[in-house]
N, C-alpha and C. Protein backbone atom coordinates (compact mmCIF):
# COMPACT_ATOMS: atom_id res chain seq x y z
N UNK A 1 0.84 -1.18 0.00
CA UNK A 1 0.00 0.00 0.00
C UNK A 1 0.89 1.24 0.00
N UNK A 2 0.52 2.04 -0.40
CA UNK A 2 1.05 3.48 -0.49
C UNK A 2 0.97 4.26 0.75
N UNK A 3 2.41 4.50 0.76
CA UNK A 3 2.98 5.02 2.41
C UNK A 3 2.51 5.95 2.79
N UNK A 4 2.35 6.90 1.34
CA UNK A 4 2.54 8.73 1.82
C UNK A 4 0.85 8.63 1.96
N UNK A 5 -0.48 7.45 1.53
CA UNK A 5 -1.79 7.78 1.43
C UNK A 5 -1.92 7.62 3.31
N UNK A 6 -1.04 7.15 4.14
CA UNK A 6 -1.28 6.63 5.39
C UNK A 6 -0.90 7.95 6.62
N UNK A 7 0.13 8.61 5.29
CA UNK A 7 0.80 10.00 6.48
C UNK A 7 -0.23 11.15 6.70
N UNK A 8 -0.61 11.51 7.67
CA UNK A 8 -1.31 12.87 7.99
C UNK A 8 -0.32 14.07 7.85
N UNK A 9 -1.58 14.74 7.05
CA UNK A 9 -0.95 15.96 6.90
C UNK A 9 -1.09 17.07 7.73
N UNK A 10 -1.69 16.58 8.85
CA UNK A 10 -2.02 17.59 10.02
C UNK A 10 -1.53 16.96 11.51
N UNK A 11 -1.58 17.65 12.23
CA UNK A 11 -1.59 17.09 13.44
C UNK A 11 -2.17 16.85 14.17
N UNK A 12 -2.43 15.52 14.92
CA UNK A 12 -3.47 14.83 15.90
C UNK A 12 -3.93 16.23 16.56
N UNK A 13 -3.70 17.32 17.66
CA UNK A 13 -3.77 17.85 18.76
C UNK A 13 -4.62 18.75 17.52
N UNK A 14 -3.72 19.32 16.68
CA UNK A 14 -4.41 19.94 15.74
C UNK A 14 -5.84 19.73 15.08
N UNK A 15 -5.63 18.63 14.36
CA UNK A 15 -7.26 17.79 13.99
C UNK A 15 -7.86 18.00 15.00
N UNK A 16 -7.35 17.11 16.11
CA UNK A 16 -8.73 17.17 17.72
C UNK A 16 -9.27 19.05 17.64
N UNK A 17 -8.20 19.50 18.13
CA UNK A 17 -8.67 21.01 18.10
C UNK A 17 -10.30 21.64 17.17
N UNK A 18 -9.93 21.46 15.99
CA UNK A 18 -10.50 21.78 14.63
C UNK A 18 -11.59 21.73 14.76
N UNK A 19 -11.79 19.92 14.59
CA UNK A 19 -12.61 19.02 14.40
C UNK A 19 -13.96 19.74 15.40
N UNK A 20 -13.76 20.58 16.61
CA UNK A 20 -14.62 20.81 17.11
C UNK A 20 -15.02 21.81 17.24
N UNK A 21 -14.39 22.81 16.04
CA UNK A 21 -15.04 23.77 15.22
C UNK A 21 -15.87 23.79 14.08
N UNK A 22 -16.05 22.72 13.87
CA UNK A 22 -17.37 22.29 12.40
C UNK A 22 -18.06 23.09 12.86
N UNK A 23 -18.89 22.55 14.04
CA UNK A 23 -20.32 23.10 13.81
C UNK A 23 -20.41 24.72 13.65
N UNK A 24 -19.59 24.99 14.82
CA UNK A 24 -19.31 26.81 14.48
C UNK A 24 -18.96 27.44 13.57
N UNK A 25 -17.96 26.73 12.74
CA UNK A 25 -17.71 27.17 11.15
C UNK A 25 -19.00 27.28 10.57
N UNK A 26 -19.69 26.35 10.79
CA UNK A 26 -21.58 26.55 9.88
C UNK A 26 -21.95 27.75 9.88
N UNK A 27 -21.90 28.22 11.49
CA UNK A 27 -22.80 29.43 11.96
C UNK A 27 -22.10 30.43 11.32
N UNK A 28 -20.87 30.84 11.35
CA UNK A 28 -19.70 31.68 10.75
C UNK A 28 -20.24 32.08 8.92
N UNK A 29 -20.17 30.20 8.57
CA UNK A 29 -20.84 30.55 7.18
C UNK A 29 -21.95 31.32 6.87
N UNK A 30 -23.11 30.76 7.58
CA UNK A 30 -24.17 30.96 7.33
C UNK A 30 -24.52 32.58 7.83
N UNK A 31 -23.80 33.39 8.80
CA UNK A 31 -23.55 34.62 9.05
C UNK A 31 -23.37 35.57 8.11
N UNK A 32 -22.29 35.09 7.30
CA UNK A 32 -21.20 35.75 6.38
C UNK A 32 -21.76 35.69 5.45
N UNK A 33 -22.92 34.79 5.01
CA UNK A 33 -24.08 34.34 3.81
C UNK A 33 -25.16 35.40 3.94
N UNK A 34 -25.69 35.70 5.18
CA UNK A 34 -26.50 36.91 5.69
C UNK A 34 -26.16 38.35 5.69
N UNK A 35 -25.05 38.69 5.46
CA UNK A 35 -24.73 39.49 5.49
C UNK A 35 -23.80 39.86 4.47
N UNK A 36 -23.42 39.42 3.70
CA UNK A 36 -22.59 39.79 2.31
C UNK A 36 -22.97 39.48 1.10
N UNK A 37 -24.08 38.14 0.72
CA UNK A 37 -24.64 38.32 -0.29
C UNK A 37 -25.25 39.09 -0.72
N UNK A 38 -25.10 38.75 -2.25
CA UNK A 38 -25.46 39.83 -3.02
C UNK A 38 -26.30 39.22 -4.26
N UNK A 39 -26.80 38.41 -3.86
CA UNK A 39 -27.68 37.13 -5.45
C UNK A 39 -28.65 37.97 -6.27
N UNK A 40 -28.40 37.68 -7.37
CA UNK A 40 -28.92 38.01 -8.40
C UNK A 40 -29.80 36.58 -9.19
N UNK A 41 -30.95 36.67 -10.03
CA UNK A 41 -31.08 35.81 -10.84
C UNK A 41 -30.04 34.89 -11.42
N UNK A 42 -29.35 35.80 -12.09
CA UNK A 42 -28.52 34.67 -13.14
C UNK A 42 -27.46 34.20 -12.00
N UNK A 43 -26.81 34.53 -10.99
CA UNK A 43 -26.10 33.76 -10.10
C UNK A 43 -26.83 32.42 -9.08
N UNK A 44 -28.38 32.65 -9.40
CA UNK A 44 -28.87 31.71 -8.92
C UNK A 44 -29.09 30.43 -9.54
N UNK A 45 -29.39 31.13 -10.88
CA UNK A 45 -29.37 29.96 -11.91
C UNK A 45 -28.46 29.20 -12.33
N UNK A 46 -26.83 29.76 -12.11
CA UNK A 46 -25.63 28.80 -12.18
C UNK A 46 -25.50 27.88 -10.75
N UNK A 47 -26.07 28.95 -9.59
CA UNK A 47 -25.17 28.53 -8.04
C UNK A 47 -26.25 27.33 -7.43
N UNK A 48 -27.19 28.00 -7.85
CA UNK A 48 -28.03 26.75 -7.13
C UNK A 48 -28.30 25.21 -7.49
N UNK A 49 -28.26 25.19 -8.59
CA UNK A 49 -28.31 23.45 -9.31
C UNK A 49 -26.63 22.97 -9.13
N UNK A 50 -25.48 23.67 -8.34
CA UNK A 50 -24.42 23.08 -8.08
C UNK A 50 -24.47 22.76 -6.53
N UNK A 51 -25.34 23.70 -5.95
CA UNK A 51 -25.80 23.49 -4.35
C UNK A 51 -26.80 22.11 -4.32
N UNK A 52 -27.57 22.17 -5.10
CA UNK A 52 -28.61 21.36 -4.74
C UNK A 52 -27.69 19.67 -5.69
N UNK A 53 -26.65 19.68 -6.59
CA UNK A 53 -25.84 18.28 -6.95
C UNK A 53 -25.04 17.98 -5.09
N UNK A 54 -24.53 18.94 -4.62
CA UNK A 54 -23.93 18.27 -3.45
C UNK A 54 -25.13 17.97 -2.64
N UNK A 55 -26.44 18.17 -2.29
CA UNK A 55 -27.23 18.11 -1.64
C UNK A 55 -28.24 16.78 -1.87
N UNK A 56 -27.96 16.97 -3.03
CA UNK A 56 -28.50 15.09 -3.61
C UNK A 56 -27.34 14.16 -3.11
N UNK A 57 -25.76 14.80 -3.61
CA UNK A 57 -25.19 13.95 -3.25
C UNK A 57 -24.93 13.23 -2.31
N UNK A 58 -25.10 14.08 -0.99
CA UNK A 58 -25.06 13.56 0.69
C UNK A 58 -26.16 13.29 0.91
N UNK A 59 -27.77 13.56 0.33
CA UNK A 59 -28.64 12.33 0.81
C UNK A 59 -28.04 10.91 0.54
N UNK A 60 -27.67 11.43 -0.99
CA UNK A 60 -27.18 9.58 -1.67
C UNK A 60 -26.45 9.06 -0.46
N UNK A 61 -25.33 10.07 0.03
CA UNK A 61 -24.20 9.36 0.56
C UNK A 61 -24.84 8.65 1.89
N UNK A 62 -26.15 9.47 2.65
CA UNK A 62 -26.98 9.18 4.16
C UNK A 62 -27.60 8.24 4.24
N UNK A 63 -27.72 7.64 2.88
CA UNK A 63 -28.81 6.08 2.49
C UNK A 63 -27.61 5.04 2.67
N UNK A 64 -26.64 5.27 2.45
CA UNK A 64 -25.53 4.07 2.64
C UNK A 64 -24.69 4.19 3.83
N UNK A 65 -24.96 4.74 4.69
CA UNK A 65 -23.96 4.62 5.63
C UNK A 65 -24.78 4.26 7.14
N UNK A 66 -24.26 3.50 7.56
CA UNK A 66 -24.40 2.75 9.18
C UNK A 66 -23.21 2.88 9.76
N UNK A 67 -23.20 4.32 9.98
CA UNK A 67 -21.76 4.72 11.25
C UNK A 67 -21.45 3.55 12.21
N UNK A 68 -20.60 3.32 11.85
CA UNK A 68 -19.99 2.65 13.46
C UNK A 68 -19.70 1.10 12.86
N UNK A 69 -21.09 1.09 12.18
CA UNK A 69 -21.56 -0.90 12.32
C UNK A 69 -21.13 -1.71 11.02
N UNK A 70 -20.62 -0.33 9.87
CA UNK A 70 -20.18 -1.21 8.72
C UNK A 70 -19.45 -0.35 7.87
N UNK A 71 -18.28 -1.16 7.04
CA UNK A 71 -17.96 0.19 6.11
C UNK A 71 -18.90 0.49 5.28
N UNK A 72 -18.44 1.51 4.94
CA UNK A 72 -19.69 2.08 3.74
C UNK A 72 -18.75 2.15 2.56
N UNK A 73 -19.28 1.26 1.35
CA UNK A 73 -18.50 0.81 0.51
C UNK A 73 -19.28 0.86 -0.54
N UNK A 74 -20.84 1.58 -0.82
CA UNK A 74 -21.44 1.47 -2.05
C UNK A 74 -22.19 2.34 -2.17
N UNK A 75 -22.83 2.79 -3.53
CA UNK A 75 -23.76 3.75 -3.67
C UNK A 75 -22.74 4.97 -3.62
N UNK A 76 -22.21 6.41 -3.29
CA UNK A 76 -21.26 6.85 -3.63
C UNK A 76 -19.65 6.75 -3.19
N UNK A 77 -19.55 5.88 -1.81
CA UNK A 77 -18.54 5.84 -1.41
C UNK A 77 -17.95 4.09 -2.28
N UNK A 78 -18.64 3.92 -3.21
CA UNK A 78 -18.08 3.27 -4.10
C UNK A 78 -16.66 4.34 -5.22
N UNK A 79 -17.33 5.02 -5.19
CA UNK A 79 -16.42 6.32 -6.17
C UNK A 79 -15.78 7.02 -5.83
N UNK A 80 -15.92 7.59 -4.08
CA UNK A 80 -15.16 8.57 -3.27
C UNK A 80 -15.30 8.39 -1.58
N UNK A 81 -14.43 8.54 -0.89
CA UNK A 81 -14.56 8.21 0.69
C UNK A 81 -14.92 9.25 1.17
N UNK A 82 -15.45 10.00 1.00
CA UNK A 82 -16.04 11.32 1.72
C UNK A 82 -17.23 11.80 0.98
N UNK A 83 -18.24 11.20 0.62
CA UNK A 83 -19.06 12.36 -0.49
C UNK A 83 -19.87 13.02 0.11
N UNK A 84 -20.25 13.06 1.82
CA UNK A 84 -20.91 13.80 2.38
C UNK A 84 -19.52 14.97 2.94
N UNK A 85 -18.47 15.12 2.89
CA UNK A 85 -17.52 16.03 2.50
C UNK A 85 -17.92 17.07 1.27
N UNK A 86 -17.75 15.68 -0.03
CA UNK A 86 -17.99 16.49 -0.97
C UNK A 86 -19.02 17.07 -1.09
N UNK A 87 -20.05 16.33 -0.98
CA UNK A 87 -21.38 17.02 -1.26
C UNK A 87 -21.09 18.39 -0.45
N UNK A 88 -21.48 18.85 0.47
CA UNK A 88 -20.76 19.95 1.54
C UNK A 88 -20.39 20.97 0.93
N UNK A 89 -19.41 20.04 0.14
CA UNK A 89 -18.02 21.37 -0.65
C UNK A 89 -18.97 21.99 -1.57
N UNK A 90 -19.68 21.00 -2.66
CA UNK A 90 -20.65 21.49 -3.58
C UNK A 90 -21.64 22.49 -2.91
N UNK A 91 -22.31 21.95 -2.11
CA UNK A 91 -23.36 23.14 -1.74
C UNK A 91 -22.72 24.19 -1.33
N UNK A 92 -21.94 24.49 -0.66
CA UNK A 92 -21.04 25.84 -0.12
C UNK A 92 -20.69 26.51 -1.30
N UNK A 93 -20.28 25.55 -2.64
CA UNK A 93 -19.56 26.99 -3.55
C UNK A 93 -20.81 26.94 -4.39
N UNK A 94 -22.09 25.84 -4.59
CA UNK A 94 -22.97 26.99 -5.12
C UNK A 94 -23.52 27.70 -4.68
N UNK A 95 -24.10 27.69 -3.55
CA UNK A 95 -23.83 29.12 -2.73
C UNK A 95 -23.15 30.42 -2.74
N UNK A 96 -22.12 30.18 -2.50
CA UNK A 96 -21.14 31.06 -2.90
C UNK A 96 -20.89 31.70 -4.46
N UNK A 97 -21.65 31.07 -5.29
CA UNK A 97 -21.77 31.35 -6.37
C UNK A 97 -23.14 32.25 -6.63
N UNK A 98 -24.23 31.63 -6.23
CA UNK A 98 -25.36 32.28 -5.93
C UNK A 98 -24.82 33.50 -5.04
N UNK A 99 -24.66 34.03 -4.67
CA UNK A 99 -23.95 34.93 -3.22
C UNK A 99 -23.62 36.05 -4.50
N UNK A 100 -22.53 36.15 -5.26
CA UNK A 100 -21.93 36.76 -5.92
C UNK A 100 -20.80 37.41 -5.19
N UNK A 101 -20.37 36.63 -4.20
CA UNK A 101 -19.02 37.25 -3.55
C UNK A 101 -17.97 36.03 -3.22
N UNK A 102 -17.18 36.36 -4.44
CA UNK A 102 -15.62 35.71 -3.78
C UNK A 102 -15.14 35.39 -2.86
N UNK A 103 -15.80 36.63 -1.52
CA UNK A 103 -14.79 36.91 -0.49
C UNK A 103 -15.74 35.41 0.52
N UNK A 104 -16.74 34.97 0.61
CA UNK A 104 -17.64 34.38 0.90
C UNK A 104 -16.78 32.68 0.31
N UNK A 105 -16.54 32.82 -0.88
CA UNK A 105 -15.76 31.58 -1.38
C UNK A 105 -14.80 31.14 -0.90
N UNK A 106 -13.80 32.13 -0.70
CA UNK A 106 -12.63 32.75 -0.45
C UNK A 106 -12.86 31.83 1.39
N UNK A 107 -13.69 32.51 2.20
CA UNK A 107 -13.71 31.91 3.51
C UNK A 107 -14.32 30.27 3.57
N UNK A 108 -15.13 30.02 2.61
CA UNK A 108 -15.64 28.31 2.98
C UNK A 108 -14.33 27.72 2.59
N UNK A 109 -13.08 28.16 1.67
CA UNK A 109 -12.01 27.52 1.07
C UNK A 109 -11.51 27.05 2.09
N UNK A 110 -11.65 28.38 2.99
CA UNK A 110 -10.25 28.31 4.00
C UNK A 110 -10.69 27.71 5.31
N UNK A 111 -12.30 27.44 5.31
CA UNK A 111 -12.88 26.98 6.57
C UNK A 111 -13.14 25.12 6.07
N UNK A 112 -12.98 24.67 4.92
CA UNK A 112 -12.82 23.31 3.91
C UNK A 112 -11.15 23.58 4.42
N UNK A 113 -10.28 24.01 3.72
CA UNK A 113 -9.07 23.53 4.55
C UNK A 113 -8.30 23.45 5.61
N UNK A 114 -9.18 24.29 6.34
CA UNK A 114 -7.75 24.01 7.70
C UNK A 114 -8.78 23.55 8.65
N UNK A 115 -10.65 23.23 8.29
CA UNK A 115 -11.10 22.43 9.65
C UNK A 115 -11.91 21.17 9.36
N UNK A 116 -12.06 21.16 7.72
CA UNK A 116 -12.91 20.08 7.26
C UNK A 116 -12.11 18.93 6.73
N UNK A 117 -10.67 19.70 6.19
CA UNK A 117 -9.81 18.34 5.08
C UNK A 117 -8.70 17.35 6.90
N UNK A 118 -8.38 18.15 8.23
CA UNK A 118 -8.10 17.68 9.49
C UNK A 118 -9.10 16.44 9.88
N UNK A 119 -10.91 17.31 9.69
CA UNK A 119 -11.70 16.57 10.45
C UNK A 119 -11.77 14.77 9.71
N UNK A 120 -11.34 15.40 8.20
CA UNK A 120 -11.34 13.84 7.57
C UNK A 120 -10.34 13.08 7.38
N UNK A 121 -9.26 13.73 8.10
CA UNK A 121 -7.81 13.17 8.39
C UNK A 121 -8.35 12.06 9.56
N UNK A 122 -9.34 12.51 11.03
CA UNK A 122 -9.50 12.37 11.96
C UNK A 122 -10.02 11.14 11.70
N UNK A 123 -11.93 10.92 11.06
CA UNK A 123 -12.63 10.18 10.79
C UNK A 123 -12.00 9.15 9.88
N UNK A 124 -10.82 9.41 8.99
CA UNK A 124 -10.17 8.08 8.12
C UNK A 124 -9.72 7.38 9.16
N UNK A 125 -8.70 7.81 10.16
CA UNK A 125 -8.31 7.20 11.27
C UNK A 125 -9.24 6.17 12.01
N UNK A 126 -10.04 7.03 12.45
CA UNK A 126 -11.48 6.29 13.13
C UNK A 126 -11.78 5.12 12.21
N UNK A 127 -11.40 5.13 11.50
CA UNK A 127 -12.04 4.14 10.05
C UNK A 127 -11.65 3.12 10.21
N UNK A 128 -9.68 3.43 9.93
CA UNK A 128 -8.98 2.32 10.17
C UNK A 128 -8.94 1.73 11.09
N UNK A 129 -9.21 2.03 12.06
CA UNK A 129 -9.05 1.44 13.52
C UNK A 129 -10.49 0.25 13.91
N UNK A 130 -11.03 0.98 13.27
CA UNK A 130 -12.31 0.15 13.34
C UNK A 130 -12.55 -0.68 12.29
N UNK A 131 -11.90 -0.82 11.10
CA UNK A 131 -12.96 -1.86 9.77
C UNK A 131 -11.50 -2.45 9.66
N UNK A 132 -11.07 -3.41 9.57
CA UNK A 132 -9.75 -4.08 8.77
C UNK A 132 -9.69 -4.02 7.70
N UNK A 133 -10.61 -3.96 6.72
CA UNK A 133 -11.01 -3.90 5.33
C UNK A 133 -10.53 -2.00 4.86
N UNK A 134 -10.65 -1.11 5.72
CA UNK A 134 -10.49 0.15 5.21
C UNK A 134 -9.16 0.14 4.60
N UNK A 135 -7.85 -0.49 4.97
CA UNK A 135 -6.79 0.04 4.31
C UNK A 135 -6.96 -0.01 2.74
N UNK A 136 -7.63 -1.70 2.51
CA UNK A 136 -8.04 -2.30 1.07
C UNK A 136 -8.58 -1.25 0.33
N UNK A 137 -9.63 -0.78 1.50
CA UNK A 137 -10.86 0.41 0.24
C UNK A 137 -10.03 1.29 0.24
N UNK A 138 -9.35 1.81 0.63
CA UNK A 138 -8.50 3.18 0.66
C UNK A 138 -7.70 3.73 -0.23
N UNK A 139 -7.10 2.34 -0.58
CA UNK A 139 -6.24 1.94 -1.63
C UNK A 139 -6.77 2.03 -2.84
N UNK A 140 -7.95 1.86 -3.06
CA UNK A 140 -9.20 1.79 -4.36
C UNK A 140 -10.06 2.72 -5.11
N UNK A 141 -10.37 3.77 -3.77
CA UNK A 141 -11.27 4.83 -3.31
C UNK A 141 -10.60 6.42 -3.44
N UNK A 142 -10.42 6.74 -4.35
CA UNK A 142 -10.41 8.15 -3.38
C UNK A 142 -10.65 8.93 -2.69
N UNK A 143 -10.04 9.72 -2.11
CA UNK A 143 -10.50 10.69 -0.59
C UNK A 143 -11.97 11.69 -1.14
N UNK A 144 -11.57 12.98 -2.25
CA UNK A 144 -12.37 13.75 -2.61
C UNK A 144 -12.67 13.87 -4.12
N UNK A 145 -11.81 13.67 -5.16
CA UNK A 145 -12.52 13.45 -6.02
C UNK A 145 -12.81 11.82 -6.72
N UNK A 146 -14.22 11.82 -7.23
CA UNK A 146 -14.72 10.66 -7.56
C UNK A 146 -13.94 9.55 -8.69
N UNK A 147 -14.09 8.73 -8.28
CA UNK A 147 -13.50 7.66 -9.21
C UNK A 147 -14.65 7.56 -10.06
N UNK A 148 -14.66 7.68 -11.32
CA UNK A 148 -15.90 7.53 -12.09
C UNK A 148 -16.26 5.84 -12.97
N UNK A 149 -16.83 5.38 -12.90
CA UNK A 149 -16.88 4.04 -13.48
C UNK A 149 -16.63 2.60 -12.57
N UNK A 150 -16.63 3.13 -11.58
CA UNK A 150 -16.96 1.90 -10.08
C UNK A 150 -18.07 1.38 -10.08
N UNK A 151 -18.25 0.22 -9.72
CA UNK A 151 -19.35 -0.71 -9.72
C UNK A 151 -19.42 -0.58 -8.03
N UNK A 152 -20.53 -1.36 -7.87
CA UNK A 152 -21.26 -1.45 -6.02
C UNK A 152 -21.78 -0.64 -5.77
N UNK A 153 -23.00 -0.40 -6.69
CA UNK A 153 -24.08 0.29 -6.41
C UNK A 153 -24.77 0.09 -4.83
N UNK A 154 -24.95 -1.47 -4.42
CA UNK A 154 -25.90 -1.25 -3.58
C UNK A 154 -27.14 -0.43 -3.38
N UNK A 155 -27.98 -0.80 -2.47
CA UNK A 155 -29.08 -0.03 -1.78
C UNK A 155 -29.22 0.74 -1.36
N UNK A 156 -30.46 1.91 -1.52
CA UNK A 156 -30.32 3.61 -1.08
C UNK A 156 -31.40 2.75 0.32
N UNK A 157 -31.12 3.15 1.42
CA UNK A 157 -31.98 3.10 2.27
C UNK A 157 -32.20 4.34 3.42
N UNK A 158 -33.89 4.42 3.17
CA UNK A 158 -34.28 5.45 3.82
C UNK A 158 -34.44 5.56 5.38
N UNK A 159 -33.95 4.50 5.88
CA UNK A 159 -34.06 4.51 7.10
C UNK A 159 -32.85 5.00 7.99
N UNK A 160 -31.41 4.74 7.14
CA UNK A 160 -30.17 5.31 6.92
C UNK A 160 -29.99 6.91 6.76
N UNK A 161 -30.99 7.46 6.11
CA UNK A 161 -30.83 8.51 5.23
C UNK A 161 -31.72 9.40 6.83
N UNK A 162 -32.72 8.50 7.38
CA UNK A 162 -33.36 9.43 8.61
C UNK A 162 -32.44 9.41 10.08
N UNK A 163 -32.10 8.27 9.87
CA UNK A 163 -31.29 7.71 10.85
C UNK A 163 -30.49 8.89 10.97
N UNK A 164 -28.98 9.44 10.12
CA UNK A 164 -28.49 10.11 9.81
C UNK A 164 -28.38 11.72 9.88
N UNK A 165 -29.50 11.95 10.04
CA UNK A 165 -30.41 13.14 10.05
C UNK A 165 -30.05 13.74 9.23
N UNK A 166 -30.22 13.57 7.78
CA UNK A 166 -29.32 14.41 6.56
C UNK A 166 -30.84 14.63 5.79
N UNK A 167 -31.74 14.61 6.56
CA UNK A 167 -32.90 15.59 6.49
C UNK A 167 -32.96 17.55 6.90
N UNK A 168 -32.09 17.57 7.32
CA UNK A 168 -31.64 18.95 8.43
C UNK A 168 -30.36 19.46 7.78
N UNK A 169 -30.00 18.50 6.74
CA UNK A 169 -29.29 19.48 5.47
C UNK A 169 -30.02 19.97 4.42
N UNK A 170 -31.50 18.87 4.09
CA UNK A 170 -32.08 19.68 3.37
C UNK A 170 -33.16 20.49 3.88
N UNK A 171 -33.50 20.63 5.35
CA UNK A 171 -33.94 22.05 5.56
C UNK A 171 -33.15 23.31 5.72
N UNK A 172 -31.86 22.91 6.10
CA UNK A 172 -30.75 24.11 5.30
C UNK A 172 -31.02 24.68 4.23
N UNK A 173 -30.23 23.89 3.74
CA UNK A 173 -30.36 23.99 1.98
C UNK A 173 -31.45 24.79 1.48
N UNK A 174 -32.84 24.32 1.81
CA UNK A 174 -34.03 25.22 1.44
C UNK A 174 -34.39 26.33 2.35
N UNK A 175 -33.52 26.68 3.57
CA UNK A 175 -33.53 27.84 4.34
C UNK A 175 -32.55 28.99 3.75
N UNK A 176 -31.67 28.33 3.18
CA UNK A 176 -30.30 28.67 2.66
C UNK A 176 -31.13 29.70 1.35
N UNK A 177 -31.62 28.38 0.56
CA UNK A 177 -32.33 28.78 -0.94
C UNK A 177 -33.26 30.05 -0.74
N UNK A 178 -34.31 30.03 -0.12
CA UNK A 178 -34.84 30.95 0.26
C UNK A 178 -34.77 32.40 0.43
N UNK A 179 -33.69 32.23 0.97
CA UNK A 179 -33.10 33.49 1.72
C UNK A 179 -32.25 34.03 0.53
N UNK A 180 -31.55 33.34 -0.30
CA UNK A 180 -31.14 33.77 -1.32
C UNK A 180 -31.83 34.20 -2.04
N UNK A 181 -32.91 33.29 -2.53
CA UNK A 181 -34.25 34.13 -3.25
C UNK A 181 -34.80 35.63 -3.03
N UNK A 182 -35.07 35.51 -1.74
CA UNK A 182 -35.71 36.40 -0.89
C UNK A 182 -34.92 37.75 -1.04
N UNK A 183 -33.45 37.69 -0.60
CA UNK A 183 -32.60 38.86 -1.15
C UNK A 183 -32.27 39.46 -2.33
N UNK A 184 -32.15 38.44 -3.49
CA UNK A 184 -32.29 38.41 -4.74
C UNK A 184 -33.61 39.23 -5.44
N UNK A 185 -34.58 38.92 -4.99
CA UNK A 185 -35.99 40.07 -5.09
C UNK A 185 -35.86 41.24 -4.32
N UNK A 186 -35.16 41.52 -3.43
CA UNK A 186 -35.35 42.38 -2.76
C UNK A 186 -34.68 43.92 -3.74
């Protein structure tokens, strides 16, 4: 297996640190979204159908995953080990696209690298430690962008997807949408 895919590029104390700034990074976002956009029609019409692909994408990803009890190895983490990462990333820059401010881009970049790309330094760890099989998928899988043409579809299950609560991304998302709308008319 490949040495340098095993080395962290951050530091444990560091990651720990971070990692327990997610949720507050949200509020930060979603602040900085309130107060600096600037949406227009046609920025909605590019930003939002790239918000709402990551937003499909992490339901997809909420139907296949049973934290704890199994790897999650199909349906999108057949193609990528993070797609509720990615998805994330997607909705933030169409957003940020919808927004019409850089400087808004400019901060999810920097709030995606120094507390989101740690937190998935953290959770790969967690991975390995727990599945014996993760080094195998790891090796197969990429971290963030998709491997395209993977087989192991598997089953979308909705009980996964509630379980998960990746219902409360899409009342974001459409709180998010809204409000963009809403300013956008204004």
């Amino acid at each position: 297996m490949n040495q340098r895919r095993n080395r962290a590029c951050f530091s444990k104390p560091y990651a720990d640190f971070v990692a327990r700034l997610r949720v507050g990074s949200g509020f930060v976002m979603v602040s900085a979204f309130a107060l600096f956009s600037t949406p227009r029609k046609e920025s909605l019409l590019i930003g939002v159908p790239v918000s709402l692909a990551g937003l499909l994408l992490r339901g997809w990803a909420a139907g296949h995953l049973a934290k704890d009890r199994s790897l999650a190895a199909t349906g999108p983490y057949a193609h990528v080990r993070n797609p509720l990462y990615l998805g994330t990333a997607m909705v933030a820059a169409g957003f940020a696209v919808a927004s019409r401010q850089w400087t808004l881009a400019m901060l999810f970049a920097g709030i995606f690298l120094f507390i989101y790309l740690p937190a998935i330094e953290l959770e790969e760890q967690h991975l390995r430690a727990l599945f014996s099989e993760y080094g195998e998928y790891s090796a197969h899988v990429p971290p963030l962008l998709p491997a395209i043409g993977k087989a192991n579809a598997g089953r979308f299950r909705l009980d996964l997807y509630v379980r998960n609560k990746e219902y409360q991304a899409l009342l974001g998302f459409l709180a998010g949408l809204a409000f963009l709308v809403w300013k956008a008319a204004r």
